[in-house]
PDB file of N, CA and C in Angstrom:
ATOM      1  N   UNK A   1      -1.670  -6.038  26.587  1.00  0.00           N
ATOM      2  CA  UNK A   1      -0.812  -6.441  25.513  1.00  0.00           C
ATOM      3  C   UNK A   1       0.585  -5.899  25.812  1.00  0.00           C
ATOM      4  N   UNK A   2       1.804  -6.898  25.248  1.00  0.00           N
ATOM      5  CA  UNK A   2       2.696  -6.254  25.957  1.00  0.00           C
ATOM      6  C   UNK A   2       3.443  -6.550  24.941  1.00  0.00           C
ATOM      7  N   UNK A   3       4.947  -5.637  24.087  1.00  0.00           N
ATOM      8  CA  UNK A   3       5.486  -6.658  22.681  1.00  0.00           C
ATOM      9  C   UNK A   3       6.992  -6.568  23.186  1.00  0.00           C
ATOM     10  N   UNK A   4       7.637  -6.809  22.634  1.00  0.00           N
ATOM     11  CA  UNK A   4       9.327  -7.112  22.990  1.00  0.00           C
ATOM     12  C   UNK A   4      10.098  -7.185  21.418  1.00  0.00           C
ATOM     13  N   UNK A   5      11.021  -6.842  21.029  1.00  0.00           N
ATOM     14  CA  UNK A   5      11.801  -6.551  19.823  1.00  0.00           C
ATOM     15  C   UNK A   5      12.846  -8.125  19.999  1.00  0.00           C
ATOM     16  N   UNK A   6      13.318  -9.023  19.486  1.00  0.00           N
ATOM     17  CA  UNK A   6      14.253  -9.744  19.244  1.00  0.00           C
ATOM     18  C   UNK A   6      16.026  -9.135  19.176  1.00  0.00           C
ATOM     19  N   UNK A   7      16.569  -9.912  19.271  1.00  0.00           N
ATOM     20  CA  UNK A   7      17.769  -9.461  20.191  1.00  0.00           C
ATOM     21  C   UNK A   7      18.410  -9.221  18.205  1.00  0.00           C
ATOM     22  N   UNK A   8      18.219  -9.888  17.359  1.00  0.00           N
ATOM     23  CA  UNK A   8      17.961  -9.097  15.891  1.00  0.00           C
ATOM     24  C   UNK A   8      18.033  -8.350  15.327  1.00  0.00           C
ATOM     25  N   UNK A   9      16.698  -7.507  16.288  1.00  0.00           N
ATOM     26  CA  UNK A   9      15.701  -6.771  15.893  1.00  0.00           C
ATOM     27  C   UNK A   9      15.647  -6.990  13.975  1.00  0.00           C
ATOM     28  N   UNK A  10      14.811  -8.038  13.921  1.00  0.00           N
ATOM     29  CA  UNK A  10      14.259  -8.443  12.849  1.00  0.00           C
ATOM     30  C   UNK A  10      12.838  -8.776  12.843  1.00  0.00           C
ATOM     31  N   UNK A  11      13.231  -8.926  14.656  1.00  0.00           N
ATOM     32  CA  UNK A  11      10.989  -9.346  14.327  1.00  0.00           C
ATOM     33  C   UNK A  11      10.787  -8.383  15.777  1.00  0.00           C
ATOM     34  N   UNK A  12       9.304  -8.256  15.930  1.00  0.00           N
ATOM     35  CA  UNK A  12       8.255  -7.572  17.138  1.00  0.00           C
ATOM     36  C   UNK A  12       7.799  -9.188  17.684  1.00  0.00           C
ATOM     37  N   UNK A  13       7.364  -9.088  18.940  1.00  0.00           N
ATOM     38  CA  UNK A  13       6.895 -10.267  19.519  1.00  0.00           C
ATOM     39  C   UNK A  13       6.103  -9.348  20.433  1.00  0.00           C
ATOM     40  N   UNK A  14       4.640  -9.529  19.901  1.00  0.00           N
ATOM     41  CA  UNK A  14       3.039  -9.193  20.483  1.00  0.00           C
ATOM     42  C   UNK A  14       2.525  -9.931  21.198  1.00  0.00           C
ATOM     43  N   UNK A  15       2.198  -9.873  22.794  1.00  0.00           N
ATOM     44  CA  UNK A  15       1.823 -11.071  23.418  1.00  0.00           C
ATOM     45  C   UNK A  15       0.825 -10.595  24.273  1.00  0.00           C
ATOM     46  N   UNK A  16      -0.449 -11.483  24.779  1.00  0.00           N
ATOM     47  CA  UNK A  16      -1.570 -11.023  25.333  1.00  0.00           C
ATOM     48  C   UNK A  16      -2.445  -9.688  25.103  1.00  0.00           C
ATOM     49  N   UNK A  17      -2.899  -9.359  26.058  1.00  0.00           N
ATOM     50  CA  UNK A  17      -4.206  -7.930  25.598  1.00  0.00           C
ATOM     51  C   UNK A  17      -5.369  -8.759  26.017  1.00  0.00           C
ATOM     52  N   UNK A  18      -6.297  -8.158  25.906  1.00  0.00           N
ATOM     53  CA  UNK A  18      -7.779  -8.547  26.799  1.00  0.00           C
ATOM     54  C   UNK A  18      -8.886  -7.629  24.832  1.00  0.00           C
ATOM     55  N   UNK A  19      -9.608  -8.658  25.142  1.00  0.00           N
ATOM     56  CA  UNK A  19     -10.549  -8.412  24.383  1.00  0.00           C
ATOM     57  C   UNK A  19     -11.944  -9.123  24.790  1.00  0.00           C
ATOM     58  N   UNK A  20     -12.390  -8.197  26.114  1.00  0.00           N
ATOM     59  CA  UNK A  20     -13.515  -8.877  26.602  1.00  0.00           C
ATOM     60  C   UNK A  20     -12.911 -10.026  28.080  1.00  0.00           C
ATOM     61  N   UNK A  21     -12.081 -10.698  27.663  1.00  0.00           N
ATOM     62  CA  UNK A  21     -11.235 -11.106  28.683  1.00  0.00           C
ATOM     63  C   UNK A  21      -9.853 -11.638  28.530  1.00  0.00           C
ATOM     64  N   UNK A  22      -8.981 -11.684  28.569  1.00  0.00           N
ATOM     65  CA  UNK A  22      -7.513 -11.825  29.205  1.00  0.00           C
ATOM     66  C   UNK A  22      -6.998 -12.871  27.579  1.00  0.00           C
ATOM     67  N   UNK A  23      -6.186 -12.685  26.949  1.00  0.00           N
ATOM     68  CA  UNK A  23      -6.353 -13.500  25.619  1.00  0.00           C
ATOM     69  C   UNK A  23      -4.265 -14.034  26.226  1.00  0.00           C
ATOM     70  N   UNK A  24      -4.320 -14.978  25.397  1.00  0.00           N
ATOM     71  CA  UNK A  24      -2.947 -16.135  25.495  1.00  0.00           C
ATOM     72  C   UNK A  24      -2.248 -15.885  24.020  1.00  0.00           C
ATOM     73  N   UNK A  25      -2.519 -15.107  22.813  1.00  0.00           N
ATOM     74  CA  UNK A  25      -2.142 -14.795  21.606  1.00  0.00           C
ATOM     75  C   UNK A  25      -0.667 -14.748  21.847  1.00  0.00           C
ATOM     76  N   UNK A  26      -0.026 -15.201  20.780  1.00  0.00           N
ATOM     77  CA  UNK A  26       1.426 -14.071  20.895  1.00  0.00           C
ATOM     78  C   UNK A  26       1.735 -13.877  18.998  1.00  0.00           C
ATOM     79  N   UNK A  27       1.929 -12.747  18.868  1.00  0.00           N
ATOM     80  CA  UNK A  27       1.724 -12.817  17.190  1.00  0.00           C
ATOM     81  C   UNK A  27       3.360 -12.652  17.030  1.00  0.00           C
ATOM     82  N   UNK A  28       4.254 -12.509  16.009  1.00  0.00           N
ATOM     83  CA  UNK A  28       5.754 -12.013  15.440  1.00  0.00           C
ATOM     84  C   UNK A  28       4.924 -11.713  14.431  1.00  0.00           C
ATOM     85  N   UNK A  29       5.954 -10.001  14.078  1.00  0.00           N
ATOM     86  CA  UNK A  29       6.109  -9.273  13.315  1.00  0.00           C
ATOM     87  C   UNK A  29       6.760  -9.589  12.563  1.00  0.00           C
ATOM     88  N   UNK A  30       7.510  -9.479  11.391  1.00  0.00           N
ATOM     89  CA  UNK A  30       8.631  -9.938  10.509  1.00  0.00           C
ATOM     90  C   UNK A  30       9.030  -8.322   9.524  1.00  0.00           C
ATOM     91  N   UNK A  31      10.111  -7.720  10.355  1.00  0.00           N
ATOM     92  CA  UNK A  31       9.730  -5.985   9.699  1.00  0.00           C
ATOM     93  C   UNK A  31      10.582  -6.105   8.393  1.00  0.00           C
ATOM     94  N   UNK A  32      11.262  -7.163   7.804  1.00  0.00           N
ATOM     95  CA  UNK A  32      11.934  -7.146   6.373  1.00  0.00           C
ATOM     96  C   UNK A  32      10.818  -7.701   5.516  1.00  0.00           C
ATOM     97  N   UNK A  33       9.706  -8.683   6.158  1.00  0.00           N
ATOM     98  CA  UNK A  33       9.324  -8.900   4.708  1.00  0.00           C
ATOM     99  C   UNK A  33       7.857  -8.253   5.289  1.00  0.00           C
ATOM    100  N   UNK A  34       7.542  -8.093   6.304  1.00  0.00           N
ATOM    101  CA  UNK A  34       6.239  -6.970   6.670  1.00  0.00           C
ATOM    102  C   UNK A  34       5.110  -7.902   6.504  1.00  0.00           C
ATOM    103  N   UNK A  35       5.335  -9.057   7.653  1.00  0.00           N
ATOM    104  CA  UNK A  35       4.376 -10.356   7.507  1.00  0.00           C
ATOM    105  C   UNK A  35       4.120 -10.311   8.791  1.00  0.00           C
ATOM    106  N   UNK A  36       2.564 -10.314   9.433  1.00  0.00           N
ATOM    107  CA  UNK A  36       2.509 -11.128  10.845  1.00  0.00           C
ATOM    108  C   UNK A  36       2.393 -12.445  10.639  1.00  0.00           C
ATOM    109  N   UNK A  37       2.662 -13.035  12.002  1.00  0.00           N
ATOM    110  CA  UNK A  37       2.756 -15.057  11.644  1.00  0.00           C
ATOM    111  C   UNK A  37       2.263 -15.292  13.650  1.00  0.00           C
ATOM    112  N   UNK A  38       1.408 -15.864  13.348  1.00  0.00           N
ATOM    113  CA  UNK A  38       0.655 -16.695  14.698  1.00  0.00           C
ATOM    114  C   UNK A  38       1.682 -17.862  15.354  1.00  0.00           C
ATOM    115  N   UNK A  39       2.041 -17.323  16.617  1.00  0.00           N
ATOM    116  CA  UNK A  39       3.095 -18.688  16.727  1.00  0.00           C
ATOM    117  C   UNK A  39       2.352 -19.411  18.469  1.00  0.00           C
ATOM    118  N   UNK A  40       3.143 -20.481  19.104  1.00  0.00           N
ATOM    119  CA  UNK A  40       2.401 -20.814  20.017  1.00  0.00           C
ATOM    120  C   UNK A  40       1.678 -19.840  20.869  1.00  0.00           C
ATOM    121  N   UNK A  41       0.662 -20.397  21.493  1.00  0.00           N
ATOM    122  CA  UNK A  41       0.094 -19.503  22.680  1.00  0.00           C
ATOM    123  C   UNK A  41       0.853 -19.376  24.011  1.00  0.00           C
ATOM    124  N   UNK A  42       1.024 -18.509  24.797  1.00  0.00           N
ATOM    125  CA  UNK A  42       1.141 -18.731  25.999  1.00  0.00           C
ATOM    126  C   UNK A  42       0.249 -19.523  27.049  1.00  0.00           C
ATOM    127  N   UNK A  43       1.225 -20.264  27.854  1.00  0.00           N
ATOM    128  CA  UNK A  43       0.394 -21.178  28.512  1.00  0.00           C
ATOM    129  C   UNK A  43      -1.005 -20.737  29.549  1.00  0.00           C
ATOM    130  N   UNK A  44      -0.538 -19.459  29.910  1.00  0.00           N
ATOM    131  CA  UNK A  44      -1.261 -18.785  30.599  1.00  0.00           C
ATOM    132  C   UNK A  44      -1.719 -17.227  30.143  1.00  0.00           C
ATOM    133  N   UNK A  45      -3.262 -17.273  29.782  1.00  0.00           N
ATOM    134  CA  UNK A  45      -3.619 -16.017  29.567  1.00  0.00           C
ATOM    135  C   UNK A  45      -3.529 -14.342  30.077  1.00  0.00           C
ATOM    136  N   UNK A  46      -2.664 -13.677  29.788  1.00  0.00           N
ATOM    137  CA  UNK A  46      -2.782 -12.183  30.089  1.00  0.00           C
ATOM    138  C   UNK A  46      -2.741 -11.199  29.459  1.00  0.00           C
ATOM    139  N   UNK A  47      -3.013 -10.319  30.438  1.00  0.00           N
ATOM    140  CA  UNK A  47      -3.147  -8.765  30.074  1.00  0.00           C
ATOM    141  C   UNK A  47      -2.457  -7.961  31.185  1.00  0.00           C
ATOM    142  N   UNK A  48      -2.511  -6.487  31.120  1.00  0.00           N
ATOM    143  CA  UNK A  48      -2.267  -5.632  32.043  1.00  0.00           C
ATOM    144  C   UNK A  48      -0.541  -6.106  32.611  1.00  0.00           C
ATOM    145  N   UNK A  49       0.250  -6.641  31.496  1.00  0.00           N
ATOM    146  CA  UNK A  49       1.402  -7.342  31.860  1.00  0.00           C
ATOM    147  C   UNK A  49       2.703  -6.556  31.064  1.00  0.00           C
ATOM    148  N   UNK A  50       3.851  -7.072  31.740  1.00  0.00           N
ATOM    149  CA  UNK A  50       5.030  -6.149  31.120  1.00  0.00           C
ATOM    150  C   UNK A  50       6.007  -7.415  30.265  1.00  0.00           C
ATOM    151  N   UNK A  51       6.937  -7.317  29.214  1.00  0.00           N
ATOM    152  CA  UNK A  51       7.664  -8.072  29.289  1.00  0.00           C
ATOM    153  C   UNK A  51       8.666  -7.473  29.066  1.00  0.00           C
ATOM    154  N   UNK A  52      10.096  -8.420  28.637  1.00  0.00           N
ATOM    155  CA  UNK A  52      11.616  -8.047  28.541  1.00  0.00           C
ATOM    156  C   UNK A  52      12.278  -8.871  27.896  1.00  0.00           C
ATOM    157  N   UNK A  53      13.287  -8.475  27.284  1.00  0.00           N
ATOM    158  CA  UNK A  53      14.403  -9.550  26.246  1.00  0.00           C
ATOM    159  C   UNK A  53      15.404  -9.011  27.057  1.00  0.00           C
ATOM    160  N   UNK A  54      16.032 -10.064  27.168  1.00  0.00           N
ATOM    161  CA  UNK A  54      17.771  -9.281  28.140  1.00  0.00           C
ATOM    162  C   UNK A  54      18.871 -10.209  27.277  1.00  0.00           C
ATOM    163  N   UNK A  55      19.799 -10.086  26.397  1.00  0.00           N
ATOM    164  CA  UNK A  55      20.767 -10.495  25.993  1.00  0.00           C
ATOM    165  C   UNK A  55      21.768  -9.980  26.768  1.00  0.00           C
ATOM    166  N   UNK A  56      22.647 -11.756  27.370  1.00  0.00           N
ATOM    167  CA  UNK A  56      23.651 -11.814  27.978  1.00  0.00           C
ATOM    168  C   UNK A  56      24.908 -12.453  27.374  1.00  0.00           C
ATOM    169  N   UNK A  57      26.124 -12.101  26.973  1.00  0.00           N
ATOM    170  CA  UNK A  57      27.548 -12.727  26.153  1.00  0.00           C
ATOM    171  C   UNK A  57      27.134 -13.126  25.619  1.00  0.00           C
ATOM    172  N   UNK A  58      27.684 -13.107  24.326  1.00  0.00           N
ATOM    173  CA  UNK A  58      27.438 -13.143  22.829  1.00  0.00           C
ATOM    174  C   UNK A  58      26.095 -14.289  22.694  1.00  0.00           C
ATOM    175  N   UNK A  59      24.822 -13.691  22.646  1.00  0.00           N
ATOM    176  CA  UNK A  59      23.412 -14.082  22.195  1.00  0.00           C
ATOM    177  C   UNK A  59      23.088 -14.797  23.723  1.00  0.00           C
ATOM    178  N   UNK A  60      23.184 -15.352  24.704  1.00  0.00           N
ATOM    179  CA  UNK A  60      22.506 -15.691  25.722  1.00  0.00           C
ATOM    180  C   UNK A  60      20.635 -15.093  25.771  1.00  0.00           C
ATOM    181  N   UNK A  61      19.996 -15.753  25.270  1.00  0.00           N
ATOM    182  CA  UNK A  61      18.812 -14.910  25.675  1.00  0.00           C
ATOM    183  C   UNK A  61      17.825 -15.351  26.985  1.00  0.00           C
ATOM    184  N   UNK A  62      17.293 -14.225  27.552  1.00  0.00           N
ATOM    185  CA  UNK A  62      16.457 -14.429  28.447  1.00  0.00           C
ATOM    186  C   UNK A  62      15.217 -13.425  28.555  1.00  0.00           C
ATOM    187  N   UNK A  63      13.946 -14.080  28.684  1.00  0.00           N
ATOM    188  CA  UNK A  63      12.922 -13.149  28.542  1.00  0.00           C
ATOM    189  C   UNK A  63      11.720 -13.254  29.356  1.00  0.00           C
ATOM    190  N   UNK A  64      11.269 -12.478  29.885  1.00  0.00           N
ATOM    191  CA  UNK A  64      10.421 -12.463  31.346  1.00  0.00           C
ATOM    192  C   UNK A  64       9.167 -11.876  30.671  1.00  0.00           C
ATOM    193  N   UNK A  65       7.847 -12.736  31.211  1.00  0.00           N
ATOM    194  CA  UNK A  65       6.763 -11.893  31.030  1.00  0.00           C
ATOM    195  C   UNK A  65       5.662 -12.088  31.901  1.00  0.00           C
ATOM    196  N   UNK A  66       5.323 -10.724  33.163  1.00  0.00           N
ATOM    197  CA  UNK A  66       4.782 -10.693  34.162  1.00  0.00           C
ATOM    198  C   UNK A  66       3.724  -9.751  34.278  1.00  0.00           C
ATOM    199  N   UNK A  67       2.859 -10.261  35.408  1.00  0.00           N
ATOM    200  CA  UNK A  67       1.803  -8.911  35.103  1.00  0.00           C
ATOM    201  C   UNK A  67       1.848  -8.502  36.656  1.00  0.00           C
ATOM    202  N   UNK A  68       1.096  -7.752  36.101  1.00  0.00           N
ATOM    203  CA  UNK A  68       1.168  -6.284  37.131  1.00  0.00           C
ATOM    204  C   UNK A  68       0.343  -6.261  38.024  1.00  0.00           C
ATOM    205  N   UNK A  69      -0.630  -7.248  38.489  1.00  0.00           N
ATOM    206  CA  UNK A  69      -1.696  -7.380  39.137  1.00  0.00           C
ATOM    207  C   UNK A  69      -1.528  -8.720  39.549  1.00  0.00           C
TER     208      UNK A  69
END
């Protein structure tokens, strides 16, 4: 499982973890109104993975999520 903060920081973004085997989940947090919300899956299931938000000039976003194996 690996989560990443929004460039915001208004929400958490929870993605993969293994439960038995390798899961595609990605949940958002919502820390003002203190709601999780199910949003698409990732196309490809993992775990044991890292990710990143990189904001570039004013809001550019870019976000990487790789595993380690």
């Amino acid at each position: 499982m690996s989560a990443v903060g929004s460039s915001d920081c208004r929400y958490i973004y929870v993605m993969g973890g293994y439960d038995g085997a390798a899961l595609d989940l990605v949940e958002k947090y919502d820390i003002i109104s203190d709601k999780w919300e199910f949003i698409a899956p990732m196309k490809t299931k993992r775990f044991m993975h890292s990710s990143i938000l990189i904001t570039i000039n004013d809001g550019l976003e870019a976000s990487r999520t790789s595993n380690l194996f």
